[in-house]
PDB file of N, CA and C in Angstrom:
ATOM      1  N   UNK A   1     -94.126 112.554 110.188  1.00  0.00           N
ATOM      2  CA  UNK A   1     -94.463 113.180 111.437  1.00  0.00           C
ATOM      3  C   UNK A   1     -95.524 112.314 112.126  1.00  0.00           C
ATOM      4  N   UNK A   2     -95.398 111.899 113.082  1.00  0.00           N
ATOM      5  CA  UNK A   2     -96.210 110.812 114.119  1.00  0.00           C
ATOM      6  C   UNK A   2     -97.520 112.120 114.776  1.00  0.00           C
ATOM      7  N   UNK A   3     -98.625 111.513 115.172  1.00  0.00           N
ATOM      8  CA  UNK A   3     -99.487 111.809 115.807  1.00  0.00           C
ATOM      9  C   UNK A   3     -98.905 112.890 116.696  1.00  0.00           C
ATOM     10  N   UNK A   4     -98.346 111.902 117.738  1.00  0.00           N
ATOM     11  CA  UNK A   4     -97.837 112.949 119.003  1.00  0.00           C
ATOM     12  C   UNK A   4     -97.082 114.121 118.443  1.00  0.00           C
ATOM     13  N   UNK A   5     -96.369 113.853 117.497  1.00  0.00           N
ATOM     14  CA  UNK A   5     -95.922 115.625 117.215  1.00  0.00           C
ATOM     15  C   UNK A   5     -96.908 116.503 117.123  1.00  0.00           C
ATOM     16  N   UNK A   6     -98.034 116.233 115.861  1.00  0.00           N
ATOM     17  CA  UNK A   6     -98.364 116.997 115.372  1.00  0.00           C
ATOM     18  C   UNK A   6     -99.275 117.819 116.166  1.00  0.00           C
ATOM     19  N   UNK A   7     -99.863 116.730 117.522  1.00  0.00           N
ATOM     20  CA  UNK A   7    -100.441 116.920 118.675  1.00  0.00           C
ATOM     21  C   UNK A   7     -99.444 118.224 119.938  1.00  0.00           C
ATOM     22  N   UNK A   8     -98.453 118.003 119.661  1.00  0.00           N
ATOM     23  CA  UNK A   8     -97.532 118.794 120.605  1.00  0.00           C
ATOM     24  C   UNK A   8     -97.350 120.439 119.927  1.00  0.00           C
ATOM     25  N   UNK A   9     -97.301 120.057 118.845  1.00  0.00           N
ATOM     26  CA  UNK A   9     -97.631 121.509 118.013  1.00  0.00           C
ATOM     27  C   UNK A   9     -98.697 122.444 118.279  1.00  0.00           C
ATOM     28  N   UNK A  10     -99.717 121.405 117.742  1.00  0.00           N
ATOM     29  CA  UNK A  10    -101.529 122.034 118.630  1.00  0.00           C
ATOM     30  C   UNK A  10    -101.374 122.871 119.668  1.00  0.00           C
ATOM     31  N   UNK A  11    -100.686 121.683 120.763  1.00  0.00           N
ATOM     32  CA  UNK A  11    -100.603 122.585 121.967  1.00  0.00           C
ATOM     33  C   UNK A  11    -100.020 123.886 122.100  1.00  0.00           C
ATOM     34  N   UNK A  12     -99.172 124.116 121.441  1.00  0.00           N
ATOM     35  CA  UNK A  12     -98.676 125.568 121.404  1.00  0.00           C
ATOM     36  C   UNK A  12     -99.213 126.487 120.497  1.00  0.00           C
ATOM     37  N   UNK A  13     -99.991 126.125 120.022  1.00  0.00           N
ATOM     38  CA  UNK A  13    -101.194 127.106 119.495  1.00  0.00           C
ATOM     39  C   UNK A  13    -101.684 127.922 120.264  1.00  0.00           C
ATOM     40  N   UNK A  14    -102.417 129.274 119.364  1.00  0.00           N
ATOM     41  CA  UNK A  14    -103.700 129.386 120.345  1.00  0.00           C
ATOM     42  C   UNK A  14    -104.905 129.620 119.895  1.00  0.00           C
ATOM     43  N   UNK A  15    -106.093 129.597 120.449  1.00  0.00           N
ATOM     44  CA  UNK A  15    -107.015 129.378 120.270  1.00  0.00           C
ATOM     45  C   UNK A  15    -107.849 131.005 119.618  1.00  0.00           C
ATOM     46  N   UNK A  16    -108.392 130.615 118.065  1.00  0.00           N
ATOM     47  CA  UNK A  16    -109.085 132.344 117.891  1.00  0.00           C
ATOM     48  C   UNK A  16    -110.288 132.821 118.888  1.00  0.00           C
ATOM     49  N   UNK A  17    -110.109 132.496 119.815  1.00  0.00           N
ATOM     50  CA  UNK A  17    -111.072 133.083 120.776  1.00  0.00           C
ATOM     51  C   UNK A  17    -110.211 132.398 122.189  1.00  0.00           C
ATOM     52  N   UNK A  18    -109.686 133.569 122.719  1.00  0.00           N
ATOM     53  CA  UNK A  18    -108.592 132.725 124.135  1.00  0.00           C
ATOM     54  C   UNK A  18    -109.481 132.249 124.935  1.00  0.00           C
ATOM     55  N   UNK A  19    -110.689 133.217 125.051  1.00  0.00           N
ATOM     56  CA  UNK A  19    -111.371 132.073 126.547  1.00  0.00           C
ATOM     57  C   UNK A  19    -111.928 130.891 126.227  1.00  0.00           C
ATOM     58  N   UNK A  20    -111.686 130.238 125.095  1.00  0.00           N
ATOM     59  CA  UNK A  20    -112.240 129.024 124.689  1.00  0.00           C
ATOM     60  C   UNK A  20    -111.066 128.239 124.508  1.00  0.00           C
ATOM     61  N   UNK A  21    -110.884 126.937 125.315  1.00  0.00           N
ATOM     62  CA  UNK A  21    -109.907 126.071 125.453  1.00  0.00           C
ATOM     63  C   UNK A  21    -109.775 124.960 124.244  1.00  0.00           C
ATOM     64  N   UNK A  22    -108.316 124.526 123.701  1.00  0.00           N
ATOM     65  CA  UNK A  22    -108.794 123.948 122.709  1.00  0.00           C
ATOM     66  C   UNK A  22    -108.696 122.616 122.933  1.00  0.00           C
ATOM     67  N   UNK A  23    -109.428 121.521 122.288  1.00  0.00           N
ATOM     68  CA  UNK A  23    -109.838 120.654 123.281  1.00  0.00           C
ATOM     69  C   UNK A  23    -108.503 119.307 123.678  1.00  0.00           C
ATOM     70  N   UNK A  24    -108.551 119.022 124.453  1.00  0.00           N
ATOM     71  CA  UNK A  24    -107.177 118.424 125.603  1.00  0.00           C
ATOM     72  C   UNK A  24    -107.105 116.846 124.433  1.00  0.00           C
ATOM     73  N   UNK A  25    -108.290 116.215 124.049  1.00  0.00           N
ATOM     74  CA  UNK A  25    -107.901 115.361 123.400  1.00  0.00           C
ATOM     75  C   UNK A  25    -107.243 115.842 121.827  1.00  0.00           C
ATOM     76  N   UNK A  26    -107.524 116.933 121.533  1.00  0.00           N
ATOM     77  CA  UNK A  26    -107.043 116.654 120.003  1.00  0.00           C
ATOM     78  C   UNK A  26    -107.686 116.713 118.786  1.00  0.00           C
ATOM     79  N   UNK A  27    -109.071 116.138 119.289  1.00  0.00           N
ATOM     80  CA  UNK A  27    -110.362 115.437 118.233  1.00  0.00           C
ATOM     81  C   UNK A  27    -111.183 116.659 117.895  1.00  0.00           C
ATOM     82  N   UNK A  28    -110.848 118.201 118.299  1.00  0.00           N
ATOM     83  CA  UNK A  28    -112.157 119.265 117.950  1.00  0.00           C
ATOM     84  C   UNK A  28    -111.331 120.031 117.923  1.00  0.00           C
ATOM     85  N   UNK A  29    -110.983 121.088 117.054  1.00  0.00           N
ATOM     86  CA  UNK A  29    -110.163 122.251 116.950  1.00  0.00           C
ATOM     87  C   UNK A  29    -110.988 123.296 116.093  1.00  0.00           C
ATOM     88  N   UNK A  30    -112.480 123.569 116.697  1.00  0.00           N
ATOM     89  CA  UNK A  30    -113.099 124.741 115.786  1.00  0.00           C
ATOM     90  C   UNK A  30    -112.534 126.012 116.024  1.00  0.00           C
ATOM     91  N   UNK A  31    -111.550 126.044 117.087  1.00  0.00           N
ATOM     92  CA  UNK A  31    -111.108 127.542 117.817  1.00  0.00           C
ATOM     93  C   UNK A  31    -109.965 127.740 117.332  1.00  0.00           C
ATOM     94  N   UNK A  32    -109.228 126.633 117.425  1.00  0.00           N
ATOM     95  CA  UNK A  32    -107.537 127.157 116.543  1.00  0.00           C
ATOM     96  C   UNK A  32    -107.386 127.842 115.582  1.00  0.00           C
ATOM     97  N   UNK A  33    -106.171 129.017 115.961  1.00  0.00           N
ATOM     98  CA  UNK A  33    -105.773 129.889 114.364  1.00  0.00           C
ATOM     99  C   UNK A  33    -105.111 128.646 113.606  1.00  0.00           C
ATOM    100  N   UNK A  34    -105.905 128.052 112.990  1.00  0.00           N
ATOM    101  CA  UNK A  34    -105.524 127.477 111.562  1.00  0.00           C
ATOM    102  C   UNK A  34    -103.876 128.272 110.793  1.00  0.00           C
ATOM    103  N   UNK A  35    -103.525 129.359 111.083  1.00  0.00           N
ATOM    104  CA  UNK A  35    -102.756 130.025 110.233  1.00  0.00           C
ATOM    105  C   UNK A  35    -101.487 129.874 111.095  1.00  0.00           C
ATOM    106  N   UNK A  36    -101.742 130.342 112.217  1.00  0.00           N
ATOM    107  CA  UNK A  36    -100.527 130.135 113.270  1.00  0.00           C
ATOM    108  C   UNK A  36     -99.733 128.632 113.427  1.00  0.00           C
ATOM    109  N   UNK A  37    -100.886 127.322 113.268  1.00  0.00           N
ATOM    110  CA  UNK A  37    -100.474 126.257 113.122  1.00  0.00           C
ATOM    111  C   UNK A  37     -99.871 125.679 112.110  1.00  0.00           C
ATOM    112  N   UNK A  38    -100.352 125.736 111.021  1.00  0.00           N
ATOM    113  CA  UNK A  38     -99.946 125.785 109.635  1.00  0.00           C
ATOM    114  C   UNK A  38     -98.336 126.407 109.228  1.00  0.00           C
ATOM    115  N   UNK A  39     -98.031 127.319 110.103  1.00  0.00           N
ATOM    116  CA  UNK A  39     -96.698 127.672 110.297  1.00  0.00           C
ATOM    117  C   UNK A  39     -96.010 127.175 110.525  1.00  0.00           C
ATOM    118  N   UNK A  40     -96.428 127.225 112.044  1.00  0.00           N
ATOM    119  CA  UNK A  40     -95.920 126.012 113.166  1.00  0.00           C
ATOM    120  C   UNK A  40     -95.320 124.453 112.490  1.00  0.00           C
ATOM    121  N   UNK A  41     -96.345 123.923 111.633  1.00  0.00           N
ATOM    122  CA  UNK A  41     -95.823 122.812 110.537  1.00  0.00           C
ATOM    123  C   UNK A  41     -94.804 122.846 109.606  1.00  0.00           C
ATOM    124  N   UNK A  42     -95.147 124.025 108.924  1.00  0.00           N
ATOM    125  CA  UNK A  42     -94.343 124.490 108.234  1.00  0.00           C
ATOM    126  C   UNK A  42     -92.758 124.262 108.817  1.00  0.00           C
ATOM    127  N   UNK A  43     -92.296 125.393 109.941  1.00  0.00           N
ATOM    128  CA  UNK A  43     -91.017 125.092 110.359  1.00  0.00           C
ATOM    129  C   UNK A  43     -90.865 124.065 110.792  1.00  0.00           C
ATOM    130  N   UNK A  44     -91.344 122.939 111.373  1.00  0.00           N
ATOM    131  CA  UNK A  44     -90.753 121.967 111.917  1.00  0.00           C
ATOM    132  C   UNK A  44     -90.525 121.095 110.341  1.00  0.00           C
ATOM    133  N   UNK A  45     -91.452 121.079 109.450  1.00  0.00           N
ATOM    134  CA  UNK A  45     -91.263 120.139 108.506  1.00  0.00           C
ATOM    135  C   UNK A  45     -89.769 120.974 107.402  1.00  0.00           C
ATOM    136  N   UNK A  46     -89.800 122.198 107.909  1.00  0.00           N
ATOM    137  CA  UNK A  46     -88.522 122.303 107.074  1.00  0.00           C
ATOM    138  C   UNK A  46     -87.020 122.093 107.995  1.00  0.00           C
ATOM    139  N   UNK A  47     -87.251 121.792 109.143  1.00  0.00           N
ATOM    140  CA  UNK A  47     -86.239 121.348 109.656  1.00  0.00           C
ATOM    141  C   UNK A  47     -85.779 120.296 109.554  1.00  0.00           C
ATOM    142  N   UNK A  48     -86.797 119.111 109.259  1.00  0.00           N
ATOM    143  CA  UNK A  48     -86.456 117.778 109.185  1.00  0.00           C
ATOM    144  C   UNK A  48     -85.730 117.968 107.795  1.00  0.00           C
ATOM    145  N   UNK A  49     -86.805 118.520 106.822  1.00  0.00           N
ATOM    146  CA  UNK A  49     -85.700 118.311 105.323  1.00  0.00           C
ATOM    147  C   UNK A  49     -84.364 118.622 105.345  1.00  0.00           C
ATOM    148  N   UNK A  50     -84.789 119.736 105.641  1.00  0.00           N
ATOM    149  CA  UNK A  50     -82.775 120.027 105.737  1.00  0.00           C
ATOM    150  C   UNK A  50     -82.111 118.771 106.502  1.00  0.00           C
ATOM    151  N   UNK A  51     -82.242 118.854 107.647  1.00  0.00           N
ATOM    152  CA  UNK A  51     -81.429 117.392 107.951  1.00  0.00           C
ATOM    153  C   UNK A  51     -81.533 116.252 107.527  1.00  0.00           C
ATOM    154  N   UNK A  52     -82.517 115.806 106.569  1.00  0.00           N
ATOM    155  CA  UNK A  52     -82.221 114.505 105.991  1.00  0.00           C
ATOM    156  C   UNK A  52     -81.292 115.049 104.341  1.00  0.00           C
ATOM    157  N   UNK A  53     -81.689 116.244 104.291  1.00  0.00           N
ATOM    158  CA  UNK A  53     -80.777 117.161 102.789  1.00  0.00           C
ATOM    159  C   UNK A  53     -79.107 116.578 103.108  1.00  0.00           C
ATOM    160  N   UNK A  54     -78.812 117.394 104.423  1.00  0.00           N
ATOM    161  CA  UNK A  54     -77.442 116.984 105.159  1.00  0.00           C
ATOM    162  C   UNK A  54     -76.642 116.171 105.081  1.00  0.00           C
ATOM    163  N   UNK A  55     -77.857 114.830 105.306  1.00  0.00           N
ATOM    164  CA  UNK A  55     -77.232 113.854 105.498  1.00  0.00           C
ATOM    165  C   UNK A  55     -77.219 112.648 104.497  1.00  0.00           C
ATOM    166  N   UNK A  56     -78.029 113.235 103.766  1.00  0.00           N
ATOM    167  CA  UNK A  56     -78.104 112.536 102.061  1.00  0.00           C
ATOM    168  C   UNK A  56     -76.623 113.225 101.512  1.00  0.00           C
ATOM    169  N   UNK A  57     -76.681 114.557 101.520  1.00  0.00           N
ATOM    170  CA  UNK A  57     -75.448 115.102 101.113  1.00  0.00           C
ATOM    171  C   UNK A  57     -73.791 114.611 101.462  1.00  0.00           C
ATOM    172  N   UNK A  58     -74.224 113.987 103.126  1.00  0.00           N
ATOM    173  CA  UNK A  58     -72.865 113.268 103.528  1.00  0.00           C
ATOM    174  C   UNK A  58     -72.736 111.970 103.049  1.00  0.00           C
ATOM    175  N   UNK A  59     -73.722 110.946 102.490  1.00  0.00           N
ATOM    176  CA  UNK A  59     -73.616 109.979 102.417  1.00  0.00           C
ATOM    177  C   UNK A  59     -73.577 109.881 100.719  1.00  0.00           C
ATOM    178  N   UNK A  60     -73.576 110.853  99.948  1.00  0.00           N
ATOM    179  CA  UNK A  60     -73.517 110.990  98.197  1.00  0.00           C
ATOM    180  C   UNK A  60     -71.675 111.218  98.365  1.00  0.00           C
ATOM    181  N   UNK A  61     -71.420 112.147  98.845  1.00  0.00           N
ATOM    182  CA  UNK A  61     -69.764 112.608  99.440  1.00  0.00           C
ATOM    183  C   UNK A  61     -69.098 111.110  99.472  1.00  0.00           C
ATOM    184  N   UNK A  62     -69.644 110.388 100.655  1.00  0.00           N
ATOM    185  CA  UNK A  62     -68.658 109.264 101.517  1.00  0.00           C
ATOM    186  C   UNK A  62     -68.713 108.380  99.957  1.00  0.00           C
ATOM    187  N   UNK A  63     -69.936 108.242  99.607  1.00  0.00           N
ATOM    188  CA  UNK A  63     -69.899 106.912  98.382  1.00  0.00           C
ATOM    189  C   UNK A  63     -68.932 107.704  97.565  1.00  0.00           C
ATOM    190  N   UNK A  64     -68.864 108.659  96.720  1.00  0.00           N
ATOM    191  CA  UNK A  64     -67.795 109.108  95.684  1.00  0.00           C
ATOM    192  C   UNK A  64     -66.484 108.994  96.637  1.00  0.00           C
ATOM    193  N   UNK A  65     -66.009 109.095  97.815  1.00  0.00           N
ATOM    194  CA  UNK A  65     -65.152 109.046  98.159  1.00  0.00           C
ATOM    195  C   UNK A  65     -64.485 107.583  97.879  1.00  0.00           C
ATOM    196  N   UNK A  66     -65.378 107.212  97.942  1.00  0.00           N
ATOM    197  CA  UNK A  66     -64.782 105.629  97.989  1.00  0.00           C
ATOM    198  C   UNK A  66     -64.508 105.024  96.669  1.00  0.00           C
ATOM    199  N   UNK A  67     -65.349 105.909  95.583  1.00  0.00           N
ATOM    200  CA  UNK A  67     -64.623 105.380  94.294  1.00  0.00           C
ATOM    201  C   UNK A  67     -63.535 106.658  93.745  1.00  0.00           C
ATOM    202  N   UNK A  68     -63.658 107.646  94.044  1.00  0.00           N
ATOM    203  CA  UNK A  68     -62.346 108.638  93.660  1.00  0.00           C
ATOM    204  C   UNK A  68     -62.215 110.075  94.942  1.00  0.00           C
ATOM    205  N   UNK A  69     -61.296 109.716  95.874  1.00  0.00           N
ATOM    206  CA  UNK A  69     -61.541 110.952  97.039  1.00  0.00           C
ATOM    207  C   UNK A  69     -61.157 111.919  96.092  1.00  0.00           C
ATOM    208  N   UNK A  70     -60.774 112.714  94.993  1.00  0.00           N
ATOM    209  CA  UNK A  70     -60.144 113.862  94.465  1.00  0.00           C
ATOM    210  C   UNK A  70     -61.352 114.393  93.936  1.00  0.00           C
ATOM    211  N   UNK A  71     -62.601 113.607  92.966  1.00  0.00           N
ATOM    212  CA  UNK A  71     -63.566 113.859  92.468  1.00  0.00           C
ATOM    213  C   UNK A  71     -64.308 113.946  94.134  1.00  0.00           C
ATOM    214  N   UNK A  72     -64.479 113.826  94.857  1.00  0.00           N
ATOM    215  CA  UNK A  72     -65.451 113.832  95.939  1.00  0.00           C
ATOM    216  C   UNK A  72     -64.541 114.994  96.660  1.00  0.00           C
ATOM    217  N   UNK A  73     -63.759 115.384  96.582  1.00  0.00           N
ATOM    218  CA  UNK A  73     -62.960 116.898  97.625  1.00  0.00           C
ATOM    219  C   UNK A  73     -63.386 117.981  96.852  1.00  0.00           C
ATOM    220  N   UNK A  74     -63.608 117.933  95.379  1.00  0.00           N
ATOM    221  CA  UNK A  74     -63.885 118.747  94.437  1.00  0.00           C
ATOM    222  C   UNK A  74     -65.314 118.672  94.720  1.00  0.00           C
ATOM    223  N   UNK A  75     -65.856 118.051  94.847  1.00  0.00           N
ATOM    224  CA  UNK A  75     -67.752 118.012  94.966  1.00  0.00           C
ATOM    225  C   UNK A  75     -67.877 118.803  96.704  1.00  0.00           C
ATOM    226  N   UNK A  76     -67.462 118.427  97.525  1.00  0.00           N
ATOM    227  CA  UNK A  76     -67.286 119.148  98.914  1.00  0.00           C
ATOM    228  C   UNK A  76     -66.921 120.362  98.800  1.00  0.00           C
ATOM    229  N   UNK A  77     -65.840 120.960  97.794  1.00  0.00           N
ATOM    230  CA  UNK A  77     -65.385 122.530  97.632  1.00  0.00           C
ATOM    231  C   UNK A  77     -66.418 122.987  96.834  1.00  0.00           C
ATOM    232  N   UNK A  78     -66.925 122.732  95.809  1.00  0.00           N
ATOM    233  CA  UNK A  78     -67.903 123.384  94.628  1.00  0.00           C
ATOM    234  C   UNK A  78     -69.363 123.175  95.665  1.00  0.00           C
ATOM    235  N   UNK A  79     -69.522 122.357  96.240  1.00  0.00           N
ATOM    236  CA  UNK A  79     -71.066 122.520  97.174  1.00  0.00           C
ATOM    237  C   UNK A  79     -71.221 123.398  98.210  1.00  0.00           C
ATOM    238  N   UNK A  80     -70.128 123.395  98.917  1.00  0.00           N
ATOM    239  CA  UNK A  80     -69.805 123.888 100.412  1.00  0.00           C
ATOM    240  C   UNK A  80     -70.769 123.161 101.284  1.00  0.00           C
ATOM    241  N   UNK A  81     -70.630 124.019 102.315  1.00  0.00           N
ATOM    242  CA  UNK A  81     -71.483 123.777 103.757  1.00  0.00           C
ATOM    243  C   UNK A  81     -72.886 124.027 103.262  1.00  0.00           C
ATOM    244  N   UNK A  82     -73.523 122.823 103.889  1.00  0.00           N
ATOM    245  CA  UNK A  82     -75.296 123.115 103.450  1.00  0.00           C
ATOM    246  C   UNK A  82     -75.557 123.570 104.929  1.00  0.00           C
TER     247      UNK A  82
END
């Protein structure tokens, strides 16, 4: 996760005290719900796994395909859809 994400996240936070702004650079977050953000991480970082899960999963498939497609149709039926 690069800076700017984790920065774009921030922003949709909010702050445990609303009339206190949280700060525009990034560098001071004594006001943020810590808990709300921490979430916020949470789902985005389980979105990425799954899609690299996916696509590890398509590319374990394609290689067995290429040394036996019958053993790799059988690994696609016994796994299913991730």
């Amino acid at each position: 996760m690069t800076e700017q994400e984790l920065k774009d996240i921030l922003w949709t936070c909010k702050s445990q005290n609303p009339d206190e702004p949280i700060d525009p650079k990034g560098l001071y977050c004594d006001n943020l719900d810590i808990i709300e953000f921490a979430g916020k991480l949470l789902e985005v970082l389980a979105l990425d796994g799954l899609k690299y899960a996916r696509a590890e999963r398509a590319e374990c498939i394609k290689f067995v395909r290429s040394l036996n497609s019958e053993v790799a149709r059988a690994l696609s039926e016994k796994r299913g859809p991730m």
